[in-house]
PDB file of N, CA and C in Angstrom:
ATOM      1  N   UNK A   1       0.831  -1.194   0.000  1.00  0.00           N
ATOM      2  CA  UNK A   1       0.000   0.000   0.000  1.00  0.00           C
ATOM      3  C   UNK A   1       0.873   1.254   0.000  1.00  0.00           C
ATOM      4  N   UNK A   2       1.667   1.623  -0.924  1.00  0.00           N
ATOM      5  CA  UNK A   2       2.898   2.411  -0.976  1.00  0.00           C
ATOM      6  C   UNK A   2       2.261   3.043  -2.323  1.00  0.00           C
ATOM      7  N   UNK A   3       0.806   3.259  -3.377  1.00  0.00           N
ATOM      8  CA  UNK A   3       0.492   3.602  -3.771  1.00  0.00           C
ATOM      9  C   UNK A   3      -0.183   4.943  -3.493  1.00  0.00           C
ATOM     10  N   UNK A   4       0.285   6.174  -3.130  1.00  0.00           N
ATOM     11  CA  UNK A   4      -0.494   7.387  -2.240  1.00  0.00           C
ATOM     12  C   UNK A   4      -1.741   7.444  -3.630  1.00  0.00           C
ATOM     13  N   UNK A   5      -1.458   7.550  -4.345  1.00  0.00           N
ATOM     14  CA  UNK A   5      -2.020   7.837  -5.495  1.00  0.00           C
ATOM     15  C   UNK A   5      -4.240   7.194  -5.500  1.00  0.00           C
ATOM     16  N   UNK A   6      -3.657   5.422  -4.631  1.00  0.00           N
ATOM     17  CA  UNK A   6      -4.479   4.702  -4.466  1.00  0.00           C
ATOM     18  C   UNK A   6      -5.010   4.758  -3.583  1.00  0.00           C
ATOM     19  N   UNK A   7      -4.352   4.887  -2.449  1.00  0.00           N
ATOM     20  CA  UNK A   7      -5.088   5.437  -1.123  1.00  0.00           C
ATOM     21  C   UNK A   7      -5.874   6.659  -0.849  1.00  0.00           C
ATOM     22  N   UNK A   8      -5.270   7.395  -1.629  1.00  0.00           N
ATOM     23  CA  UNK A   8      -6.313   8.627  -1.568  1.00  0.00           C
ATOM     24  C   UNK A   8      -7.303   8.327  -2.530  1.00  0.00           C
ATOM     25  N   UNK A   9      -8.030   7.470  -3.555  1.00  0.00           N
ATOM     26  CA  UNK A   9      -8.979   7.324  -4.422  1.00  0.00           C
ATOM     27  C   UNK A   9      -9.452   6.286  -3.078  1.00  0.00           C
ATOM     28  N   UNK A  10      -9.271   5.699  -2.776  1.00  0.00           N
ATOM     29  CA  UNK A  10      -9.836   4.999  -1.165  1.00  0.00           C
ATOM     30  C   UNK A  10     -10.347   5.734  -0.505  1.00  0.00           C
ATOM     31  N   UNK A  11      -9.811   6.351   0.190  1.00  0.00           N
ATOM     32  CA  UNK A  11      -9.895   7.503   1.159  1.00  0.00           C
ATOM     33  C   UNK A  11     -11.225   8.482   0.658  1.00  0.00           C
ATOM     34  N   UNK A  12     -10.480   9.281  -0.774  1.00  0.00           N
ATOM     35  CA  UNK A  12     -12.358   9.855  -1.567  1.00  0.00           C
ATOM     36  C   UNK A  12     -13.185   9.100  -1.441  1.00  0.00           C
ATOM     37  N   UNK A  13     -12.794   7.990  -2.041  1.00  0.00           N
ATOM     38  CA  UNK A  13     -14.492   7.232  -2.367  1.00  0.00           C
ATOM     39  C   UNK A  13     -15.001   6.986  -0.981  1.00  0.00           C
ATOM     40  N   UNK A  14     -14.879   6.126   0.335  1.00  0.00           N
ATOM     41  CA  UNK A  14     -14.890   6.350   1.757  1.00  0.00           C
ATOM     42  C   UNK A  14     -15.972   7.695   2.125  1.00  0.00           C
ATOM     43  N   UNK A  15     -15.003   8.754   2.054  1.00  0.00           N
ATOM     44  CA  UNK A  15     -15.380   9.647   2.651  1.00  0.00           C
ATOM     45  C   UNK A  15     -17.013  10.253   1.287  1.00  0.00           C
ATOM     46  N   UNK A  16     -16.747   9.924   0.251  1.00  0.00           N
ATOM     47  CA  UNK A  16     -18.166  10.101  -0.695  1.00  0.00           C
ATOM     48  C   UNK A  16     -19.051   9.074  -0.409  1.00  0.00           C
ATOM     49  N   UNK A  17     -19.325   8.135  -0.291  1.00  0.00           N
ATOM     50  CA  UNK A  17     -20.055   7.266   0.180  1.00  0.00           C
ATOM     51  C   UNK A  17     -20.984   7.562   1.807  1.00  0.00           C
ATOM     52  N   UNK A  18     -20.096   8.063   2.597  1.00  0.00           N
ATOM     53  CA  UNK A  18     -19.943   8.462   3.896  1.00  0.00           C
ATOM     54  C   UNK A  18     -20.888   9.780   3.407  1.00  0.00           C
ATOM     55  N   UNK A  19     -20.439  10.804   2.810  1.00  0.00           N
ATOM     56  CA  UNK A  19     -21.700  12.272   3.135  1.00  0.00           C
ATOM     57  C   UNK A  19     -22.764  11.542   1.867  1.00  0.00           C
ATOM     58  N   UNK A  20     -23.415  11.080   1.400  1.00  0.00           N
ATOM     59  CA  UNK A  20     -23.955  10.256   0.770  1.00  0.00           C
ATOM     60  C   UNK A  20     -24.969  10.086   1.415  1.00  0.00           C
ATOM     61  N   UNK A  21     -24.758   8.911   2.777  1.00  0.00           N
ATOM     62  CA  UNK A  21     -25.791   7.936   3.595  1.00  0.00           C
ATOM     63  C   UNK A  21     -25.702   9.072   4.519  1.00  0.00           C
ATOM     64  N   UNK A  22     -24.655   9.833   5.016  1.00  0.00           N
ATOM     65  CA  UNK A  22     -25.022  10.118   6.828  1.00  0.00           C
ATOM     66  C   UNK A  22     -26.409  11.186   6.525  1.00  0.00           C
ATOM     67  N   UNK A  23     -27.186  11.071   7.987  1.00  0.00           N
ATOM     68  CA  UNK A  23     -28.111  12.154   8.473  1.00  0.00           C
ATOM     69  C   UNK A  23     -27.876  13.417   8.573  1.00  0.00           C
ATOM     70  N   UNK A  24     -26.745  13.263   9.429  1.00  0.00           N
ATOM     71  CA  UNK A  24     -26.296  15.176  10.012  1.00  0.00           C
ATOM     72  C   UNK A  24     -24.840  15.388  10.017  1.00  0.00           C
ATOM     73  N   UNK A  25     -24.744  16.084   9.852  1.00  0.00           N
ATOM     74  CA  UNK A  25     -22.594  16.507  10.134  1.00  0.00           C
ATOM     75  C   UNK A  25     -23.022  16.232  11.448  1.00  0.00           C
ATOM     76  N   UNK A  26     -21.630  15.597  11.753  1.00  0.00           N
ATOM     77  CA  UNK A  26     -21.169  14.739  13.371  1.00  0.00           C
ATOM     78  C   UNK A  26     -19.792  15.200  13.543  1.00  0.00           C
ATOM     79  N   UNK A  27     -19.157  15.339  14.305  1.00  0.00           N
ATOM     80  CA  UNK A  27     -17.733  15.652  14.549  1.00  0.00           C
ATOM     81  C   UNK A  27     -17.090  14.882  15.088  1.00  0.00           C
ATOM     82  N   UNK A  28     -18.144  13.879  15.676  1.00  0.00           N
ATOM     83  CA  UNK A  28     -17.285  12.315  15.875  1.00  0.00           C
ATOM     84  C   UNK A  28     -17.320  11.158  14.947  1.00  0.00           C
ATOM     85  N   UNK A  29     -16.380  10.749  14.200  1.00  0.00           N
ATOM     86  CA  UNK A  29     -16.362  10.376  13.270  1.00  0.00           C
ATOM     87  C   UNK A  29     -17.379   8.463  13.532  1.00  0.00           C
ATOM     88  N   UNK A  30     -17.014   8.077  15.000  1.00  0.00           N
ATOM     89  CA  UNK A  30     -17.456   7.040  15.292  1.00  0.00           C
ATOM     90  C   UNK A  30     -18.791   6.888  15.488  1.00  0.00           C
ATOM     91  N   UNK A  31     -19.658   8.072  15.411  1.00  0.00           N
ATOM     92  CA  UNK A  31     -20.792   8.243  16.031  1.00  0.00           C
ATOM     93  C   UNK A  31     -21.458   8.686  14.596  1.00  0.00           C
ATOM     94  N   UNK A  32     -21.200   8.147  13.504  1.00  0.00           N
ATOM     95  CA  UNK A  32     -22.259   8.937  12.396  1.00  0.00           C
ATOM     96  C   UNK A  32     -23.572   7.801  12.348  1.00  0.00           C
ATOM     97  N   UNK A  33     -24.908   8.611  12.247  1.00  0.00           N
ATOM     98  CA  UNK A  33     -25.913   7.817  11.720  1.00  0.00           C
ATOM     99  C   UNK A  33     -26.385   8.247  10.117  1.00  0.00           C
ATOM    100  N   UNK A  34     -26.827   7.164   9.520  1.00  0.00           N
ATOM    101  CA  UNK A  34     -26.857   7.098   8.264  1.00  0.00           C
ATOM    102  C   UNK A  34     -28.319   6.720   7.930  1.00  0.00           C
ATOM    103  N   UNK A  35     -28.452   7.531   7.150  1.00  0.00           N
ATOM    104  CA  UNK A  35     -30.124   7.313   6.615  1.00  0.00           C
ATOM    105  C   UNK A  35     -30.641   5.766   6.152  1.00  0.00           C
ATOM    106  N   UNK A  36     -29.638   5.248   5.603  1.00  0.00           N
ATOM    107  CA  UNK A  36     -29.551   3.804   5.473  1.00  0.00           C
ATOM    108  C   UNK A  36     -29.107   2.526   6.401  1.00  0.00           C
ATOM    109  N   UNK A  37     -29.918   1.518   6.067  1.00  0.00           N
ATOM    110  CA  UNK A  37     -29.522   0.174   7.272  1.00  0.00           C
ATOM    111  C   UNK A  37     -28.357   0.402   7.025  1.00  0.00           C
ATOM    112  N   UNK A  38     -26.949  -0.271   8.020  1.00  0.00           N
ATOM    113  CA  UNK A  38     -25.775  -0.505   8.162  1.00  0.00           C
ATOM    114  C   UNK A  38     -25.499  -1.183   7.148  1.00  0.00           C
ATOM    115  N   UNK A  39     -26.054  -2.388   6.768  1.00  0.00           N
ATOM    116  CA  UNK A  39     -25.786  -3.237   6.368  1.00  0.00           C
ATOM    117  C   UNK A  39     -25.765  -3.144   4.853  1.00  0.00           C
ATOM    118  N   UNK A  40     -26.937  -2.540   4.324  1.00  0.00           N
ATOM    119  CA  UNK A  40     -26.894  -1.775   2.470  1.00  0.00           C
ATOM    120  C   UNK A  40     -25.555  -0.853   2.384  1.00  0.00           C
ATOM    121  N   UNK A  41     -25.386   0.400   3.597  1.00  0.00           N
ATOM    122  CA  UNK A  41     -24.299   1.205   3.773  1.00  0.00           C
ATOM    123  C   UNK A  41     -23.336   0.463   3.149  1.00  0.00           C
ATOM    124  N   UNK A  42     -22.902  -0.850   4.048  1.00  0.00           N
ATOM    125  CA  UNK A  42     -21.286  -1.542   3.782  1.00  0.00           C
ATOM    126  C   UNK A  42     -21.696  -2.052   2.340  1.00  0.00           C
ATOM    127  N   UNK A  43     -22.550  -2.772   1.506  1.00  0.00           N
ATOM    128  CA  UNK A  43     -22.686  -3.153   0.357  1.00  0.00           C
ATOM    129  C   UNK A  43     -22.678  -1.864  -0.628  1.00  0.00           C
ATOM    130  N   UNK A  44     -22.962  -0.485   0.015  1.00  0.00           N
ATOM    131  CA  UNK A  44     -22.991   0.324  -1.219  1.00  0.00           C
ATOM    132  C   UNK A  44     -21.334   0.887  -1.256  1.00  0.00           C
ATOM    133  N   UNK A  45     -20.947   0.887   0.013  1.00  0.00           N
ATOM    134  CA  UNK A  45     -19.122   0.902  -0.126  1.00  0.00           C
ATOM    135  C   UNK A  45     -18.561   0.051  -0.788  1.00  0.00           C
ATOM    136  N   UNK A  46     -18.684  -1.046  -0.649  1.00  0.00           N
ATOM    137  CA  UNK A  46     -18.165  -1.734  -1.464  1.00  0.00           C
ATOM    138  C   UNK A  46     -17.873  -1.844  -2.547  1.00  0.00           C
ATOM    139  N   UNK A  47     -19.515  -2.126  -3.486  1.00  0.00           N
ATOM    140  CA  UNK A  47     -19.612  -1.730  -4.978  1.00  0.00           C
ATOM    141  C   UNK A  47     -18.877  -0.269  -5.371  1.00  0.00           C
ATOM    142  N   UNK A  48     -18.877   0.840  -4.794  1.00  0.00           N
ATOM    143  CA  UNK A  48     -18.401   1.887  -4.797  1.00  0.00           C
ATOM    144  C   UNK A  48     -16.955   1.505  -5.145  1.00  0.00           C
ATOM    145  N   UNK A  49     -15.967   0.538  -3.773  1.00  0.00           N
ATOM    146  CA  UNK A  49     -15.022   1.182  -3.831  1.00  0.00           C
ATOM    147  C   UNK A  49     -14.084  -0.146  -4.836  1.00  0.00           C
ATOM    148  N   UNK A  50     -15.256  -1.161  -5.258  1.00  0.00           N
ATOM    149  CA  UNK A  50     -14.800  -1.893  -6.121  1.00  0.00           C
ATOM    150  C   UNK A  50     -14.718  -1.346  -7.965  1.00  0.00           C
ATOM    151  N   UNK A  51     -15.929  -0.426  -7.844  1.00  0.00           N
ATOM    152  CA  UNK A  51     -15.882   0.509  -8.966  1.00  0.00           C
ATOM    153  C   UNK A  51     -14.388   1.370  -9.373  1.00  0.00           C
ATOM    154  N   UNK A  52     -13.923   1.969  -8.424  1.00  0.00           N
ATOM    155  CA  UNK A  52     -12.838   2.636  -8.156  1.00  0.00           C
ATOM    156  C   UNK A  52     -11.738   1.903  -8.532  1.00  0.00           C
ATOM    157  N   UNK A  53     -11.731   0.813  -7.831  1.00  0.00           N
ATOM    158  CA  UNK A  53     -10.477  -0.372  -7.903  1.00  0.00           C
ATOM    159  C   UNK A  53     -10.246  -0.711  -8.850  1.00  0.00           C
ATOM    160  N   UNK A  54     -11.052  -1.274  -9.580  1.00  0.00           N
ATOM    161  CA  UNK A  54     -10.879  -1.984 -10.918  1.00  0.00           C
ATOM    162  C   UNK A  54     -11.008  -0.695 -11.797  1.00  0.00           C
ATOM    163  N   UNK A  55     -11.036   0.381 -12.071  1.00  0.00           N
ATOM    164  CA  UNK A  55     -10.700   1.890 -12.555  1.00  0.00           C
ATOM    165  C   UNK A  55      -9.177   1.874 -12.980  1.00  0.00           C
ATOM    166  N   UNK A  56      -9.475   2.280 -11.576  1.00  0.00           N
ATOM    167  CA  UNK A  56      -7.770   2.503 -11.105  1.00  0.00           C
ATOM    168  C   UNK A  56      -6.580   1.215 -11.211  1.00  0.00           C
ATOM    169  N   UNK A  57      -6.837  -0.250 -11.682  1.00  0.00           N
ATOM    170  CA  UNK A  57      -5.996  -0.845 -11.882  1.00  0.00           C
ATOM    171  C   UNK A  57      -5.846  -0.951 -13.414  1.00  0.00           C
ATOM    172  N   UNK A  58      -6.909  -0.897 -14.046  1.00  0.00           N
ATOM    173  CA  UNK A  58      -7.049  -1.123 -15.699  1.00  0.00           C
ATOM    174  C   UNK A  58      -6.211   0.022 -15.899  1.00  0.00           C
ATOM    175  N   UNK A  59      -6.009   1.449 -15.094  1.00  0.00           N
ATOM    176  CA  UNK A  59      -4.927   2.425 -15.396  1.00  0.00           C
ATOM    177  C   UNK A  59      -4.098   2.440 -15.409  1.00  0.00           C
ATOM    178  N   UNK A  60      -3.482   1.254 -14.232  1.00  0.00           N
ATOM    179  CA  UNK A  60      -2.291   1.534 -13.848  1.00  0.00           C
ATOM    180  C   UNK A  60      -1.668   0.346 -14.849  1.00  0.00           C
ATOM    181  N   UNK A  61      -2.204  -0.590 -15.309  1.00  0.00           N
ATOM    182  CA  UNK A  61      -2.324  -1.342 -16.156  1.00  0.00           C
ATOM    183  C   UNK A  61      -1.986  -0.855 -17.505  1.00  0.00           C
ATOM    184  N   UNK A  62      -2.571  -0.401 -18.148  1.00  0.00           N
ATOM    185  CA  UNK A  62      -2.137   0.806 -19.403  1.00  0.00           C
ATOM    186  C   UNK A  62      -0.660   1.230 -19.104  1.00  0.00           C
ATOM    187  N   UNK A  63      -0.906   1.644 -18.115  1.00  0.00           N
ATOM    188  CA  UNK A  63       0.755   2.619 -17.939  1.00  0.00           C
ATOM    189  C   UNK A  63       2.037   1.811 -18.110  1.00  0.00           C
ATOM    190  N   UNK A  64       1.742  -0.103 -17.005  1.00  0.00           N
ATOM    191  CA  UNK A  64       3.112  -0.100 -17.380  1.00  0.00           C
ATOM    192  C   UNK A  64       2.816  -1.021 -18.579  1.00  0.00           C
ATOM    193  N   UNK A  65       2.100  -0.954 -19.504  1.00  0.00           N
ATOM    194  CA  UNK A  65       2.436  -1.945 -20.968  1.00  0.00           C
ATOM    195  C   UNK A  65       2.708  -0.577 -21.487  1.00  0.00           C
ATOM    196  N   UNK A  66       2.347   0.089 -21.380  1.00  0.00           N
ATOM    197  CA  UNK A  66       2.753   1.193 -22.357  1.00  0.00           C
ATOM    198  C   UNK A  66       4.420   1.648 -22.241  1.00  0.00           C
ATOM    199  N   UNK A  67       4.904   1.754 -20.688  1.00  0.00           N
ATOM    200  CA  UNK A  67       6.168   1.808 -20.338  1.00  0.00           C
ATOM    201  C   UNK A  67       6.849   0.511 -21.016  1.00  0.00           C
ATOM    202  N   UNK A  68       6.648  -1.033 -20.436  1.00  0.00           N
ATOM    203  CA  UNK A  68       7.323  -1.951 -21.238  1.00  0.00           C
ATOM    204  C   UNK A  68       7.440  -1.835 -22.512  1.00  0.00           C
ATOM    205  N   UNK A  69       6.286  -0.969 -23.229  1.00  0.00           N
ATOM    206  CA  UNK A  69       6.200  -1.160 -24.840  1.00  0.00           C
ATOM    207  C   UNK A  69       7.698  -0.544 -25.302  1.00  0.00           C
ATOM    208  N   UNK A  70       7.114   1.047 -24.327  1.00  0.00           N
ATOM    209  CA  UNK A  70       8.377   1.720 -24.735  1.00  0.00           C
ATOM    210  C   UNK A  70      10.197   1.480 -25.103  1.00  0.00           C
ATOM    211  N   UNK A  71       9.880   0.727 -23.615  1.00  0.00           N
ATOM    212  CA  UNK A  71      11.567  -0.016 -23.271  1.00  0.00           C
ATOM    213  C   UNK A  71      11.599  -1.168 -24.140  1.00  0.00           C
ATOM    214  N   UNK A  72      10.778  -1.660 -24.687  1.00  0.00           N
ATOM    215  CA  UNK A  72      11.240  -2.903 -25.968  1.00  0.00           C
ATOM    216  C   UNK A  72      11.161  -2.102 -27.398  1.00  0.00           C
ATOM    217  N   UNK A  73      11.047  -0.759 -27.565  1.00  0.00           N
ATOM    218  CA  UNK A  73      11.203  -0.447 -28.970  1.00  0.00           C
ATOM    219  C   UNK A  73      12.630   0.300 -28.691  1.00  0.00           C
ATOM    220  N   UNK A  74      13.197   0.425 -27.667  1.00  0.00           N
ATOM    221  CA  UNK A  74      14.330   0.592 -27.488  1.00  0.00           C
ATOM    222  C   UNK A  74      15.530  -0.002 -27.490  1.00  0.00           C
ATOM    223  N   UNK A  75      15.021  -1.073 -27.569  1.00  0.00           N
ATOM    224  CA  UNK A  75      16.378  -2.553 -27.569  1.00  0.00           C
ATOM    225  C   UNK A  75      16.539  -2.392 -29.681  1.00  0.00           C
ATOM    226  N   UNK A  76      17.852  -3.070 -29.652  1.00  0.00           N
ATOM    227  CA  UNK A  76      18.161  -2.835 -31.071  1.00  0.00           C
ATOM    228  C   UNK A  76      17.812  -4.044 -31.244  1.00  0.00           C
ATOM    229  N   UNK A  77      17.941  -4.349 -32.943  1.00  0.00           N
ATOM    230  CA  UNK A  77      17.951  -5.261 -33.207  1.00  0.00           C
ATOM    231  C   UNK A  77      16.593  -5.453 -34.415  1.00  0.00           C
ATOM    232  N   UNK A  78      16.489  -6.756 -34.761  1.00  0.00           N
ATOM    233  CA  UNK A  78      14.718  -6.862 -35.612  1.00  0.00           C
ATOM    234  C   UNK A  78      13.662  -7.467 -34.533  1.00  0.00           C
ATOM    235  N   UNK A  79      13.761  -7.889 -33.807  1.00  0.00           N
ATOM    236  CA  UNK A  79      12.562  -7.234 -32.692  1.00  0.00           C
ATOM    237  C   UNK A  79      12.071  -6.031 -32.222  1.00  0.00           C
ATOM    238  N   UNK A  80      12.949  -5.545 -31.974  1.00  0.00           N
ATOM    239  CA  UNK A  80      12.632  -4.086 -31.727  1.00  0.00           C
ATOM    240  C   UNK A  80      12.147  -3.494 -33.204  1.00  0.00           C
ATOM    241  N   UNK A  81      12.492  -3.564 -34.786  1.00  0.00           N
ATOM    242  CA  UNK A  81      11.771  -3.494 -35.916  1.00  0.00           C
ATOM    243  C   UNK A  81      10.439  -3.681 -35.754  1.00  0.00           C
ATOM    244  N   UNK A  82      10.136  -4.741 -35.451  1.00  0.00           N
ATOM    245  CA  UNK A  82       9.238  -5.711 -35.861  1.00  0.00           C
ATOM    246  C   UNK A  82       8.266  -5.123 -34.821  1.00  0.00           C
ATOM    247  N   UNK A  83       8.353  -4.710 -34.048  1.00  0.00           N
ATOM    248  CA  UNK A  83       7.381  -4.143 -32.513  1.00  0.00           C
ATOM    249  C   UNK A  83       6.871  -2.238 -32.932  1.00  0.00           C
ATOM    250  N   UNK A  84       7.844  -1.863 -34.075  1.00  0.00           N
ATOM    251  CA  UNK A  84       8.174  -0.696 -34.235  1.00  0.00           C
ATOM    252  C   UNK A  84       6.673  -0.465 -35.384  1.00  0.00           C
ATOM    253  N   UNK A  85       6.879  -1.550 -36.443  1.00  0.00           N
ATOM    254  CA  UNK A  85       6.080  -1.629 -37.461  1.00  0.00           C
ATOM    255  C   UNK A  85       4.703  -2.438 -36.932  1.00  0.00           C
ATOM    256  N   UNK A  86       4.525  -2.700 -35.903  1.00  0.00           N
ATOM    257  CA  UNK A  86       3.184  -3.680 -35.572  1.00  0.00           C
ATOM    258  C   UNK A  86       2.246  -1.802 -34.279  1.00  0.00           C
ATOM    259  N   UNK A  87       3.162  -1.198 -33.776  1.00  0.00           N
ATOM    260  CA  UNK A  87       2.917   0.163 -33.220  1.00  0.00           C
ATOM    261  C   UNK A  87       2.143   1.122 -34.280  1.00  0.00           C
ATOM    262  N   UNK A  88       2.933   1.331 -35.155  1.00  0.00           N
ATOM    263  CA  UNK A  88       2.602   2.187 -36.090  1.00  0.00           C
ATOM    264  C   UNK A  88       1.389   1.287 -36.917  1.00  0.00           C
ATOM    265  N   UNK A  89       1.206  -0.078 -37.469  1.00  0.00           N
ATOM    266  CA  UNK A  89       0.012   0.189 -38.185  1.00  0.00           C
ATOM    267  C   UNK A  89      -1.196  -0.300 -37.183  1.00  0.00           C
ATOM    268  N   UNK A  90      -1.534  -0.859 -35.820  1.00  0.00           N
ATOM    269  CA  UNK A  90      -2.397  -1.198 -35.311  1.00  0.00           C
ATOM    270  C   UNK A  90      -2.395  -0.257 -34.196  1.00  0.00           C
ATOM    271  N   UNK A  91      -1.453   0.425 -33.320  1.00  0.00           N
ATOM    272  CA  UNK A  91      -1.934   1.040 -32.273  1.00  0.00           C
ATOM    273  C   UNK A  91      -1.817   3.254 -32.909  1.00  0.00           C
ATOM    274  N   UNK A  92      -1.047   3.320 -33.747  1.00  0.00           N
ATOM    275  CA  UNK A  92      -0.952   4.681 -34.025  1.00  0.00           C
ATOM    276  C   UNK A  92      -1.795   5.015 -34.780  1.00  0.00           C
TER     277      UNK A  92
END
């Protein structure tokens, strides 16, 4: 969990979910009541913060094929050709 990036899309979604269900601003964070059973509450976090998750990994996902892509059109050679010409007519 060395992702700040991820924890704080945690942390948002949490705290959006949270002014969402609660009744009233509370200043104790342990003491909120929520317009909704407890129990829908934790199922609508969930879906929420599974929405988020799988977001945020299909991204981070992109990033490093796109980084590996990079670092293999960098190696010499006819692989690196061959990766060069399959870039340019299917992904550019």
């Amino acid at each position: 969990m060395r992702d700040e990036e991820y924890i704080k899309i945690v942390k948002d979604c949490i705290d959006e979910v949270i002014g969402q269900c609660k009744t009233e601003d509370n200043e104790n964070m342990f003491d909120i009541k929520f317009s909704i059973d407890d129990q829908l509450f934790w199922e609508t976090l969930k879906i929420m913060l599974r929405g988020k998750i799988i977001s945020y990994s299909a991204f981070k996902k992109k990033e490093r094929e796109n980084i590996e892509f990079e670092l293999e059109l960098e190696m010499p050679g006819q692989f690196s050709s061959m990766l060069k010409l399959i870039y340019f007519l299917f992904i550019n």
